[in-house]
PDB file of N, CA and C in Angstrom:
ATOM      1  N   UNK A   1      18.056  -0.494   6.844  1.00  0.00           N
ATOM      2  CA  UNK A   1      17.057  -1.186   7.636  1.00  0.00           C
ATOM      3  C   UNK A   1      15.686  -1.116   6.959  1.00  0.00           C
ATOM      4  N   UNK A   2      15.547   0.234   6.647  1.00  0.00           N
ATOM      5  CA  UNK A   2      13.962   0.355   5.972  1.00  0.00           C
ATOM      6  C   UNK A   2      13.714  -0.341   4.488  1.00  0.00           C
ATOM      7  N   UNK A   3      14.803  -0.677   3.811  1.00  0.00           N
ATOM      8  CA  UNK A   3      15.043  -1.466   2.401  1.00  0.00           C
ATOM      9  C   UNK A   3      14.665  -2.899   2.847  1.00  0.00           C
ATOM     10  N   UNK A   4      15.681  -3.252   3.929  1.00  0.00           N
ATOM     11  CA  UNK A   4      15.247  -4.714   4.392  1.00  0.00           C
ATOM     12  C   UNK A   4      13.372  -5.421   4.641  1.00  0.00           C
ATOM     13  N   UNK A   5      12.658  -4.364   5.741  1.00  0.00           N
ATOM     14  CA  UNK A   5      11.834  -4.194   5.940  1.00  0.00           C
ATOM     15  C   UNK A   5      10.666  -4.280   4.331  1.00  0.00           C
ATOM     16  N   UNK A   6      10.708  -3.547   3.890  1.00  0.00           N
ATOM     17  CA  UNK A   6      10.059  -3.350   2.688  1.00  0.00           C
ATOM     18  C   UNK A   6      10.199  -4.410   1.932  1.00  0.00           C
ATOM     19  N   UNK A   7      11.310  -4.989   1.968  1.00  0.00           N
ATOM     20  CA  UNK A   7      11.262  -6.359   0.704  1.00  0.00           C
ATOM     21  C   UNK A   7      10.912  -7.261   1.398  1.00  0.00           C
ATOM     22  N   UNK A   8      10.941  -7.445   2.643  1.00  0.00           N
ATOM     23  CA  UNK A   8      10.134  -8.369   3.982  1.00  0.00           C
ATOM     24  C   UNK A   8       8.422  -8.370   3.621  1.00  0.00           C
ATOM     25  N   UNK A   9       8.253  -6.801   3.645  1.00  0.00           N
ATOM     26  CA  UNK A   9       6.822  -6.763   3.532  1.00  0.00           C
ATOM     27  C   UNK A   9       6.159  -6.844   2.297  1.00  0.00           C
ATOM     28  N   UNK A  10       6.962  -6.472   1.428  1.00  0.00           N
ATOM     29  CA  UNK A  10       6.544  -7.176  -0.341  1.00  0.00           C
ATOM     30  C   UNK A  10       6.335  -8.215   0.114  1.00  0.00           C
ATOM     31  N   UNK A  11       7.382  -9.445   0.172  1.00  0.00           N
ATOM     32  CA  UNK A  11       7.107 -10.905   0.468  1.00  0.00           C
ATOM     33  C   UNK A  11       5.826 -10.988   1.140  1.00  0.00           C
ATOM     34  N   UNK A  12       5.791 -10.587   2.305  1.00  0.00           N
ATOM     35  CA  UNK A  12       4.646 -11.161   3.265  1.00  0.00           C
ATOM     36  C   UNK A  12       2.870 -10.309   2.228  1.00  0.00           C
ATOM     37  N   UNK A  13       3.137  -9.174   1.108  1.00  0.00           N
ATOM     38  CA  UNK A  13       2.218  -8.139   0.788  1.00  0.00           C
ATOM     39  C   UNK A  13       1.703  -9.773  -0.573  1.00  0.00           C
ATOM     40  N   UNK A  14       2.684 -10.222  -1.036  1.00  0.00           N
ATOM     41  CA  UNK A  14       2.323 -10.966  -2.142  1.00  0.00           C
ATOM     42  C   UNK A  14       1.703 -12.005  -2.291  1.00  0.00           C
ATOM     43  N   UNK A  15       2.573 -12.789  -0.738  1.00  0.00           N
ATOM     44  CA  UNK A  15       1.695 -14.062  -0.175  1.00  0.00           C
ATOM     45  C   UNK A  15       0.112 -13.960   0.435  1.00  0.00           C
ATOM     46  N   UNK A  16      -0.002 -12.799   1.049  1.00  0.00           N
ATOM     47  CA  UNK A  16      -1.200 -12.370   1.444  1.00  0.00           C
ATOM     48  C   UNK A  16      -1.886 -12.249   0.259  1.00  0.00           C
ATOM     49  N   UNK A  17      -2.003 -11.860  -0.761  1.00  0.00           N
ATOM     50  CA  UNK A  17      -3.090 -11.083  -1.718  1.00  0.00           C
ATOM     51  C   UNK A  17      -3.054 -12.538  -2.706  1.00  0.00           C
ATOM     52  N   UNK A  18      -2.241 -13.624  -2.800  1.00  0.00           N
ATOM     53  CA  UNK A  18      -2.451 -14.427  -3.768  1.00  0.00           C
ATOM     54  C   UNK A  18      -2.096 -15.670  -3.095  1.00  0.00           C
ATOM     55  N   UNK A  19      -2.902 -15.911  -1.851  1.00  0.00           N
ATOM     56  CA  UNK A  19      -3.007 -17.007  -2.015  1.00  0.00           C
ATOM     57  C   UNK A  19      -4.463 -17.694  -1.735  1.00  0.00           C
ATOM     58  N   UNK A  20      -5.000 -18.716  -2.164  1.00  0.00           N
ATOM     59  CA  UNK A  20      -6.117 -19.369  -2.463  1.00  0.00           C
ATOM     60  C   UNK A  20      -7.084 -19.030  -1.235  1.00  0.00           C
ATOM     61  N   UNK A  21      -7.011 -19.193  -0.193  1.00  0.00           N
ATOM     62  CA  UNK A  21      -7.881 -19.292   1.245  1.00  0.00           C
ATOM     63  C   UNK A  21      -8.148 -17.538   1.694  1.00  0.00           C
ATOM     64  N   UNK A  22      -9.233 -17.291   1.739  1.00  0.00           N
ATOM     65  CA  UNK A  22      -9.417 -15.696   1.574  1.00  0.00           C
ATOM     66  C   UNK A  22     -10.123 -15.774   3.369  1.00  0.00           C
ATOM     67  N   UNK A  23      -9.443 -15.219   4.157  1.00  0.00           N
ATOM     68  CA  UNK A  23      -9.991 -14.705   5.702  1.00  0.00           C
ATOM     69  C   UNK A  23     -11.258 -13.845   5.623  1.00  0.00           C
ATOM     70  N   UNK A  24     -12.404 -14.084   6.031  1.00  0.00           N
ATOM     71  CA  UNK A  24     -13.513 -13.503   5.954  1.00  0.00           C
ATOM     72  C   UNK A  24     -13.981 -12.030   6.922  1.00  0.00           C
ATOM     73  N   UNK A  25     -14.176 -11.046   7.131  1.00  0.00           N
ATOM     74  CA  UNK A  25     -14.260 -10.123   7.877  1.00  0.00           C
ATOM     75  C   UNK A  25     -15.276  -9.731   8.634  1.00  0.00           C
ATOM     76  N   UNK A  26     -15.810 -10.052  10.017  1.00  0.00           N
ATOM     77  CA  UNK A  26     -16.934 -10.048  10.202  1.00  0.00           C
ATOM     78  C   UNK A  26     -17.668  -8.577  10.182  1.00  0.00           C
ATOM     79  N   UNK A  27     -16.965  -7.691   9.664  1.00  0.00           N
ATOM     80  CA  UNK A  27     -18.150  -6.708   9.538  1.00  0.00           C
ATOM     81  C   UNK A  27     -18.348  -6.151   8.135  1.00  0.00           C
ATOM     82  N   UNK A  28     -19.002  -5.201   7.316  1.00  0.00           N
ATOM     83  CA  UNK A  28     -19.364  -4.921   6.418  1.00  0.00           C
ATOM     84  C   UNK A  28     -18.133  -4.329   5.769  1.00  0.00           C
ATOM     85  N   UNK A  29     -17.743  -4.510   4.655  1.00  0.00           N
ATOM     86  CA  UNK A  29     -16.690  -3.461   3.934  1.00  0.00           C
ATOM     87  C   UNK A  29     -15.008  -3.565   4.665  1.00  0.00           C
ATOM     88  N   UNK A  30     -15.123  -4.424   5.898  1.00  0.00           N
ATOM     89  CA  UNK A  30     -14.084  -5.048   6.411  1.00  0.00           C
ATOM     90  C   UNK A  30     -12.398  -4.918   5.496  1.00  0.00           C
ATOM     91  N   UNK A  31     -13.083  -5.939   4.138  1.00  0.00           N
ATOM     92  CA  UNK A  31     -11.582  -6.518   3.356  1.00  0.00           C
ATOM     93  C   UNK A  31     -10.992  -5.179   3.008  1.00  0.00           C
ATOM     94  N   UNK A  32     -12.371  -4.121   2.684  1.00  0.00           N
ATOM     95  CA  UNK A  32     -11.728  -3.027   1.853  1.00  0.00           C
ATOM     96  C   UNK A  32     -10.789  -1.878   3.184  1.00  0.00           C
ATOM     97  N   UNK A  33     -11.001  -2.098   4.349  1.00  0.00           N
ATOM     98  CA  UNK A  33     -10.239  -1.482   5.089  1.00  0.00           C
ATOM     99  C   UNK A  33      -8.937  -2.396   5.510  1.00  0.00           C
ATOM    100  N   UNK A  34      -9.104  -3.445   5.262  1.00  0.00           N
ATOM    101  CA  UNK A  34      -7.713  -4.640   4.952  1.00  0.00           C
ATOM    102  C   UNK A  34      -7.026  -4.102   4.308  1.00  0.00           C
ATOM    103  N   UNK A  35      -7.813  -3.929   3.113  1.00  0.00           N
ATOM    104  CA  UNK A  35      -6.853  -3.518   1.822  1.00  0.00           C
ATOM    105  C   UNK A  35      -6.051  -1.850   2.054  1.00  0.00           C
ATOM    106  N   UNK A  36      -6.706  -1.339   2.172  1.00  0.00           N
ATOM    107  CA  UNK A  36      -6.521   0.060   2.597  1.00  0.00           C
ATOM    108  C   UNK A  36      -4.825   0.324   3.755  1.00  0.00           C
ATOM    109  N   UNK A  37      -5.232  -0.902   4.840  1.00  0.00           N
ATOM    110  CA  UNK A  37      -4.304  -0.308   5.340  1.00  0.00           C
ATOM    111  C   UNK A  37      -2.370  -1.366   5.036  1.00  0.00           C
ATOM    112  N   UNK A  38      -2.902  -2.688   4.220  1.00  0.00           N
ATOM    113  CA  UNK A  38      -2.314  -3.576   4.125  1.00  0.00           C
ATOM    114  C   UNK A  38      -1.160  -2.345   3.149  1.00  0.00           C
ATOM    115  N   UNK A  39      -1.979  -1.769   2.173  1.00  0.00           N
ATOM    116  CA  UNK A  39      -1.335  -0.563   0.790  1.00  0.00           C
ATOM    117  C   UNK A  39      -0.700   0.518   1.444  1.00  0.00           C
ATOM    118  N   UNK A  40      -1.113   1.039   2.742  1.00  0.00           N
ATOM    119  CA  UNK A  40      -0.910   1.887   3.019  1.00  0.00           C
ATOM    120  C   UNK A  40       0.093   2.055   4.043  1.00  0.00           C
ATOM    121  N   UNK A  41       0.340   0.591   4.766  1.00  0.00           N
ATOM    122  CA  UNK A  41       2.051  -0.058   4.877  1.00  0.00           C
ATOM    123  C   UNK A  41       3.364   0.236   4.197  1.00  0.00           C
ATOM    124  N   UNK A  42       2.803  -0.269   2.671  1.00  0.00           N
ATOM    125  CA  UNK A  42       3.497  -0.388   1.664  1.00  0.00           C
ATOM    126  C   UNK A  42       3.877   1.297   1.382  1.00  0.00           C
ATOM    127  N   UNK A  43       2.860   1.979   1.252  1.00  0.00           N
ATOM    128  CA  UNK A  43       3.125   3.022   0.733  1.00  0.00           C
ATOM    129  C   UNK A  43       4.506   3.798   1.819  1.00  0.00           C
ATOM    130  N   UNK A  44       4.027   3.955   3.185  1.00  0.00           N
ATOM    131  CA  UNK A  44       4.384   4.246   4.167  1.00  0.00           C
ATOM    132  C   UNK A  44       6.466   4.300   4.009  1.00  0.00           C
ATOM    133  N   UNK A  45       6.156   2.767   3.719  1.00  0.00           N
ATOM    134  CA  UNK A  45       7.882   1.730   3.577  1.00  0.00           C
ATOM    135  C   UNK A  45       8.317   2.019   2.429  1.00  0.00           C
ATOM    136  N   UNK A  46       7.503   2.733   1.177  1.00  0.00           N
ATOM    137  CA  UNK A  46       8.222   2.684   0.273  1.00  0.00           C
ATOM    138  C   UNK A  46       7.740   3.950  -0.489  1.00  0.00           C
ATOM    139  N   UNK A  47       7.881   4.606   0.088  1.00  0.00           N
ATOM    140  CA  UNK A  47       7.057   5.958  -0.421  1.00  0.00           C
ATOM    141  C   UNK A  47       8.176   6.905  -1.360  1.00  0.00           C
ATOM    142  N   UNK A  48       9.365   6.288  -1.838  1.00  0.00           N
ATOM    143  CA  UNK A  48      10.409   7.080  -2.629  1.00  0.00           C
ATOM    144  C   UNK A  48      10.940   5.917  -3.489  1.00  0.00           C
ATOM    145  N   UNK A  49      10.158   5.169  -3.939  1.00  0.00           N
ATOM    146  CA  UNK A  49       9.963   4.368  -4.891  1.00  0.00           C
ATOM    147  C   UNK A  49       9.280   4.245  -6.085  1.00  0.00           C
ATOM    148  N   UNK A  50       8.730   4.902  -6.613  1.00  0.00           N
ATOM    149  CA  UNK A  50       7.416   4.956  -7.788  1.00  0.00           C
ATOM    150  C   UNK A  50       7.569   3.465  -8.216  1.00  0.00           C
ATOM    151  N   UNK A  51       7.990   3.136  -8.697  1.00  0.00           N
ATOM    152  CA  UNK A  51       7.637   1.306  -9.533  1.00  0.00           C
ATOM    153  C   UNK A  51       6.695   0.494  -8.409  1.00  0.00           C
ATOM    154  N   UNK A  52       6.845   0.741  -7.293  1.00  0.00           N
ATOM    155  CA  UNK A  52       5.649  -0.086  -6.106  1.00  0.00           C
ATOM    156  C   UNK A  52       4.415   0.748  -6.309  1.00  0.00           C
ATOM    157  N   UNK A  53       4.319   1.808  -7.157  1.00  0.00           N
ATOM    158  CA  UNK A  53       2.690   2.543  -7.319  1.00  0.00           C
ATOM    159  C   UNK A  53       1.796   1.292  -8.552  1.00  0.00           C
ATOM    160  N   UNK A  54       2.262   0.069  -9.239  1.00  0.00           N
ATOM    161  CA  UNK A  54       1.634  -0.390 -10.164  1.00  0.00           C
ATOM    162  C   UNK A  54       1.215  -1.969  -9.080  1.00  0.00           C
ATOM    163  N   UNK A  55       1.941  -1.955  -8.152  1.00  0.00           N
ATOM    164  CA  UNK A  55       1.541  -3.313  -7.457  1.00  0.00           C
ATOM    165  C   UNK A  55       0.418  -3.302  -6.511  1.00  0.00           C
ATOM    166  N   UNK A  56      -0.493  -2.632  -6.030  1.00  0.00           N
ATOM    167  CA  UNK A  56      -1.838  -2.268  -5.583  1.00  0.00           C
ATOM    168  C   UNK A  56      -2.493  -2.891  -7.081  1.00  0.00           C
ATOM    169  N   UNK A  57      -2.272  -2.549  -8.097  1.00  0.00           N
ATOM    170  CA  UNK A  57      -3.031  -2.840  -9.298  1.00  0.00           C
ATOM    171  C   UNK A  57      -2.714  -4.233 -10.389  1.00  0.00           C
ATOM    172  N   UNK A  58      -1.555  -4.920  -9.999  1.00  0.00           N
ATOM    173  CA  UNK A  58      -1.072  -5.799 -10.713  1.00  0.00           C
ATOM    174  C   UNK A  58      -1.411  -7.254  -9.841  1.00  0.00           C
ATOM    175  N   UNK A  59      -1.573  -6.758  -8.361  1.00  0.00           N
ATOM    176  CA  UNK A  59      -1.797  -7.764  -7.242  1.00  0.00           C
ATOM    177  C   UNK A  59      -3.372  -8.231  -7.497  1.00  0.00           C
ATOM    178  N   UNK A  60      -4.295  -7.461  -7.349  1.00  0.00           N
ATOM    179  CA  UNK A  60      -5.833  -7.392  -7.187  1.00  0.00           C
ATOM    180  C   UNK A  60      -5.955  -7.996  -9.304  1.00  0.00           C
ATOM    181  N   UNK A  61      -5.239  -7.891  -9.957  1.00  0.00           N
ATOM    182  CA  UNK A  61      -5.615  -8.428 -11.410  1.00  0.00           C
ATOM    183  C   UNK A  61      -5.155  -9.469 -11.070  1.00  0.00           C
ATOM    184  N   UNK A  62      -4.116  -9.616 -10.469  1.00  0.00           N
ATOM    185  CA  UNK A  62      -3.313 -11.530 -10.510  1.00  0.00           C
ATOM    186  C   UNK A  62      -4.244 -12.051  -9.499  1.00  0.00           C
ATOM    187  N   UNK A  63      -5.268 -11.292  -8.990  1.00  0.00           N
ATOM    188  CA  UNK A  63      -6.105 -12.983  -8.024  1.00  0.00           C
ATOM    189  C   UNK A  63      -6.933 -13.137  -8.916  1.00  0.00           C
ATOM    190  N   UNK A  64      -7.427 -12.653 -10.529  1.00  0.00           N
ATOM    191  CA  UNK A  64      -7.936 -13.422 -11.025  1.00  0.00           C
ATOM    192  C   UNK A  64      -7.502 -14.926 -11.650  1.00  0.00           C
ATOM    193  N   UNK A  65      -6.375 -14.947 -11.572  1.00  0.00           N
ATOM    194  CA  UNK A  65      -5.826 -16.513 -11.834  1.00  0.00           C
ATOM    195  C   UNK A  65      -5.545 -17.483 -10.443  1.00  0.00           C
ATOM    196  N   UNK A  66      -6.168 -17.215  -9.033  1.00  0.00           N
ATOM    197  CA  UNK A  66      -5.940 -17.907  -7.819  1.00  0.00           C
ATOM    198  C   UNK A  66      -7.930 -18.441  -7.808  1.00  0.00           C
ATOM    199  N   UNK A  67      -7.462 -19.436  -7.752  1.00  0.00           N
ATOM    200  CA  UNK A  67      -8.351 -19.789  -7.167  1.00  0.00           C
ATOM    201  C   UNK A  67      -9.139 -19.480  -5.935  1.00  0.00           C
ATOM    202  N   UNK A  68      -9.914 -19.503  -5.533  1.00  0.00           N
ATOM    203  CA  UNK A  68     -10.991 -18.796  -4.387  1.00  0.00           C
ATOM    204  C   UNK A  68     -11.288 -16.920  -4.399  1.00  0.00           C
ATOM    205  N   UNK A  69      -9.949 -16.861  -5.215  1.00  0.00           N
ATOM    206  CA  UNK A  69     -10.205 -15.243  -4.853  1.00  0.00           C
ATOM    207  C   UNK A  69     -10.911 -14.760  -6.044  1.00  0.00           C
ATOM    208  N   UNK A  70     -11.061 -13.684  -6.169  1.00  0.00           N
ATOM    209  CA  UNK A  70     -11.706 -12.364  -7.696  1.00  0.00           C
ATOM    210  C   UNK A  70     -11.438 -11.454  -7.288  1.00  0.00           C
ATOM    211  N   UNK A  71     -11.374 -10.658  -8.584  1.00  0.00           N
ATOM    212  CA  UNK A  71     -11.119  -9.279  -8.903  1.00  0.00           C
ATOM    213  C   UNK A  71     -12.058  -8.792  -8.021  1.00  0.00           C
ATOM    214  N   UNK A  72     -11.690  -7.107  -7.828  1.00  0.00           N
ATOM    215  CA  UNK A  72     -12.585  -6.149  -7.016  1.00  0.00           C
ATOM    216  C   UNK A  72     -12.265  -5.116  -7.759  1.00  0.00           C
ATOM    217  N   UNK A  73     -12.696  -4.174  -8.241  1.00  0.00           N
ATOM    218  CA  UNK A  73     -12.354  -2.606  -8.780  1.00  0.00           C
ATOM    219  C   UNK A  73     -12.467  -1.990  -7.389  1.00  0.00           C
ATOM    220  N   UNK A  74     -13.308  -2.313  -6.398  1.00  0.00           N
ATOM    221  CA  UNK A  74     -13.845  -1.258  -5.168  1.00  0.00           C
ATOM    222  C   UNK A  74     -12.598  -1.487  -4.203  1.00  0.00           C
ATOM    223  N   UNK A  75     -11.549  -3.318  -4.563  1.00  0.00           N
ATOM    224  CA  UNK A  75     -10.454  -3.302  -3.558  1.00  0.00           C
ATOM    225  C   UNK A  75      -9.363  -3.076  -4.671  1.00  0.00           C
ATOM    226  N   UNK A  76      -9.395  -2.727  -5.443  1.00  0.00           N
ATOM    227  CA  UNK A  76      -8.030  -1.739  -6.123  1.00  0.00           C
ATOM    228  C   UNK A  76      -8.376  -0.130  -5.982  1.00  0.00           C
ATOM    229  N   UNK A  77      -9.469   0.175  -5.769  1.00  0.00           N
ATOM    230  CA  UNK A  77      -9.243   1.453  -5.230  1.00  0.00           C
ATOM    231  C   UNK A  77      -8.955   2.000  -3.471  1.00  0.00           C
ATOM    232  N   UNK A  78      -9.063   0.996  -2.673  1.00  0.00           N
ATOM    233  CA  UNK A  78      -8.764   0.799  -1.685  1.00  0.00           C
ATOM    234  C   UNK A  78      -7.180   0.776  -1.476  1.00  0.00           C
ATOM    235  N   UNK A  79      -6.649  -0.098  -2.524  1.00  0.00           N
ATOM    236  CA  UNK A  79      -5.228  -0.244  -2.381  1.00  0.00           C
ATOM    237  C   UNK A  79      -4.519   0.926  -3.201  1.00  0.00           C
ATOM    238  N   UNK A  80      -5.074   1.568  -3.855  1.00  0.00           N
ATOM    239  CA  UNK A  80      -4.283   2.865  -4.596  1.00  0.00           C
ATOM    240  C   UNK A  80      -4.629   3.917  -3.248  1.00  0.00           C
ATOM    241  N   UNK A  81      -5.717   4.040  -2.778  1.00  0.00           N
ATOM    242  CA  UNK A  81      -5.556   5.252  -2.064  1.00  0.00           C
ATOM    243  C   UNK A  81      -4.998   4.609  -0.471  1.00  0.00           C
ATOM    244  N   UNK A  82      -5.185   3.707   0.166  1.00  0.00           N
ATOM    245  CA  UNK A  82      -4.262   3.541   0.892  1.00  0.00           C
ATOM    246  C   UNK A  82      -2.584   3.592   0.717  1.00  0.00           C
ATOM    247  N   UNK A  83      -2.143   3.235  -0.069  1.00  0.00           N
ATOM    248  CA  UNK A  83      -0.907   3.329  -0.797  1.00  0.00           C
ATOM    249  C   UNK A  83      -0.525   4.762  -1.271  1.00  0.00           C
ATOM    250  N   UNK A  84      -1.349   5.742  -1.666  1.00  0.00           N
ATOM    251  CA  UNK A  84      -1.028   7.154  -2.096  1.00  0.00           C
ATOM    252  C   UNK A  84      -1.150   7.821  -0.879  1.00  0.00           C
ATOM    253  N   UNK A  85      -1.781   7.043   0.302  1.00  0.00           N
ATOM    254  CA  UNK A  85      -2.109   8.336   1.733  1.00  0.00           C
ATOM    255  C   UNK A  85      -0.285   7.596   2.290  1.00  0.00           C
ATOM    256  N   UNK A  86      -0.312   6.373   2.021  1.00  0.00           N
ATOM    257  CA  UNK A  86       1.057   6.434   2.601  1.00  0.00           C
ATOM    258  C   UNK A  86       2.112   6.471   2.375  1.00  0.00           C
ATOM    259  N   UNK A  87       2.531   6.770   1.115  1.00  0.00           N
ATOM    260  CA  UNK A  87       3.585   8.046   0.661  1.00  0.00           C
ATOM    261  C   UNK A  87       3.545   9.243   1.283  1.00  0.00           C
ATOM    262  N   UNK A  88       2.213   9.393   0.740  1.00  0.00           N
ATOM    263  CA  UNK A  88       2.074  11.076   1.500  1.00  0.00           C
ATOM    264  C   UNK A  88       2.947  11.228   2.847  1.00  0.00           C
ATOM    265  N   UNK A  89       2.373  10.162   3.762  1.00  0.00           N
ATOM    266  CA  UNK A  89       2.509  10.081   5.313  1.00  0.00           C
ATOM    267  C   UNK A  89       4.080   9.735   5.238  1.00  0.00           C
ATOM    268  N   UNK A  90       4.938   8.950   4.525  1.00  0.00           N
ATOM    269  CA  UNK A  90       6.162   8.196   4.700  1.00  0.00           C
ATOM    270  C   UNK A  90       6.902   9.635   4.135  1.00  0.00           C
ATOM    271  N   UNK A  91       6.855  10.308   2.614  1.00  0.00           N
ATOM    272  CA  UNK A  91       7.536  11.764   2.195  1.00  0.00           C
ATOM    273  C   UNK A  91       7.573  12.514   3.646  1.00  0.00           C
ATOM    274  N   UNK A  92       6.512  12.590   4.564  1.00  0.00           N
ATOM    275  CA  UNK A  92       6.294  13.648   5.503  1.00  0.00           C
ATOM    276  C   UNK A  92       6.563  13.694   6.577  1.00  0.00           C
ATOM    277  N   UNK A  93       6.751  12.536   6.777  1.00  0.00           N
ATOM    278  CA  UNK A  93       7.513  12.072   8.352  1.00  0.00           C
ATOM    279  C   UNK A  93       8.930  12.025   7.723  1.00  0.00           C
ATOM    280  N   UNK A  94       9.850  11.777   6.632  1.00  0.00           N
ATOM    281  CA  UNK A  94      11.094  11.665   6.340  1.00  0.00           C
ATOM    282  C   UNK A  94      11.236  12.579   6.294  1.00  0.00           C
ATOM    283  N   UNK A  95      10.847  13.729   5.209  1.00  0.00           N
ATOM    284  CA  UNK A  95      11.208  15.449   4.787  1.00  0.00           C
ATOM    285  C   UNK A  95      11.206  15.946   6.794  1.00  0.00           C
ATOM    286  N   UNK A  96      10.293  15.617   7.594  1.00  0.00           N
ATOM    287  CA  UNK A  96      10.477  16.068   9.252  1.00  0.00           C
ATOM    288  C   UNK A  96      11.799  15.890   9.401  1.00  0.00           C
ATOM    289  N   UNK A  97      12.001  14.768   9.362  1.00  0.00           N
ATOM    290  CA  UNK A  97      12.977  14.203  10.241  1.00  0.00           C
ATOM    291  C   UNK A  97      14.343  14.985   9.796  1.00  0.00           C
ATOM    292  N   UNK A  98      14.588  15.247   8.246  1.00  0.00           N
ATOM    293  CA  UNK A  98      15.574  16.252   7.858  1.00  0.00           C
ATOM    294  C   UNK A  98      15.667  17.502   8.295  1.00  0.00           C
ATOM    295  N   UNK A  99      14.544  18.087   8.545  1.00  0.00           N
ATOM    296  CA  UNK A  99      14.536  19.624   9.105  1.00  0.00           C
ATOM    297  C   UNK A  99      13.664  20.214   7.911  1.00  0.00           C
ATOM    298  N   UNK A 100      13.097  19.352   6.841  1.00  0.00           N
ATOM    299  CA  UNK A 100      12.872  19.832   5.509  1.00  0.00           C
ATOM    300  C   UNK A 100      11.412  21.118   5.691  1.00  0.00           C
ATOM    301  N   UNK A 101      11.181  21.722   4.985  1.00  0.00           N
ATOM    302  CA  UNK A 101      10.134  22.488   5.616  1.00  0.00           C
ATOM    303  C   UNK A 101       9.318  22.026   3.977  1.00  0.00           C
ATOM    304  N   UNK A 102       7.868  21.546   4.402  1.00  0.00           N
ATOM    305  CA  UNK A 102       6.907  21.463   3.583  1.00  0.00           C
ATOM    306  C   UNK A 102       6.451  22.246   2.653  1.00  0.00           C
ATOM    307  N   UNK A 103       6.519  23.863   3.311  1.00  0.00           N
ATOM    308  CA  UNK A 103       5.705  24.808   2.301  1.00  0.00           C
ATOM    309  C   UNK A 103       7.374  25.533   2.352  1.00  0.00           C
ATOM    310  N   UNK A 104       7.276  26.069   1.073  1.00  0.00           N
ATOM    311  CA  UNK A 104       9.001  27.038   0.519  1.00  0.00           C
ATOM    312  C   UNK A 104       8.408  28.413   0.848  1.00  0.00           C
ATOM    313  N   UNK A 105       8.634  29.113   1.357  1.00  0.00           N
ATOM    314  CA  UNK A 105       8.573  30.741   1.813  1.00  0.00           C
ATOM    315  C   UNK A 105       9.775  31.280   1.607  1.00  0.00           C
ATOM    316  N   UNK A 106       9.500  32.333   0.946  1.00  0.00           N
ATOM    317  CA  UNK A 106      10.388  32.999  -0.342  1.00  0.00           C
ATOM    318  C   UNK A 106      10.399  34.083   1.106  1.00  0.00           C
ATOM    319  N   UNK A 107      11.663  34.839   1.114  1.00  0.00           N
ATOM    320  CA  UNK A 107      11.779  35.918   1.485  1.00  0.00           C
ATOM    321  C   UNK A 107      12.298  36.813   0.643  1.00  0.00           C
ATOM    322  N   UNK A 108      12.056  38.361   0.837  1.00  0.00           N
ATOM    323  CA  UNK A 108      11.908  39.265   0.259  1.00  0.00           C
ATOM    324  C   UNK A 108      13.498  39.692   0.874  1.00  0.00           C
TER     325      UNK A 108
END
């Protein structure tokens, strides 16, 4: 189910970031909390994947060839650390759900 989901949300993650007509945000710094949590979906859904850690960075370079949009360095760092908090969050709610224990305590 969660494989399905994830290649759902690639699709819908790709069409969003490259296509021409950019949604405006009415408050300050808005897109970059877009971005933040749009990555941090991704991360969430695919957090035992490493090859989805280069698409936060391959997405935000490919709107330099779309028309209306541009590059941001300030929204590729938005999308790496939204995307790295949600691994974090997706490893940590899965390792739960096993019984996994976070910190290893050695007994004597």
């Amino acid at each position: 189910m969660r494989k399905k989901l994830l290649i759902t949300y690639l699709l819908f993650l790709i069409y969003a970031n490259l296509t021409p007509s950019v949604p405006t945000s009415p408050i300050s710094g808005g897109d970059k909390i877009a971005h933040f949590l749009e990555f941090l979906i991704l991360g969430i859904l695919g957090y035992d994947r490493a090859f989805l850690l280069a698409l936060p960075i391959v997405l935000e370079y490919l709107q330099l060839f779309v028309p209306g949009r541009c590059f941001s360095y300030y929204d590729m760092v938005a999308n790496l650390i939204g995307f790295g908090v949600g691994v974090i969050v997706g490893w940590w709610y899965e390792s739960g759900k096993k019984g996994a224990s976070v910190f290893y305590k050695r007994r004597n």
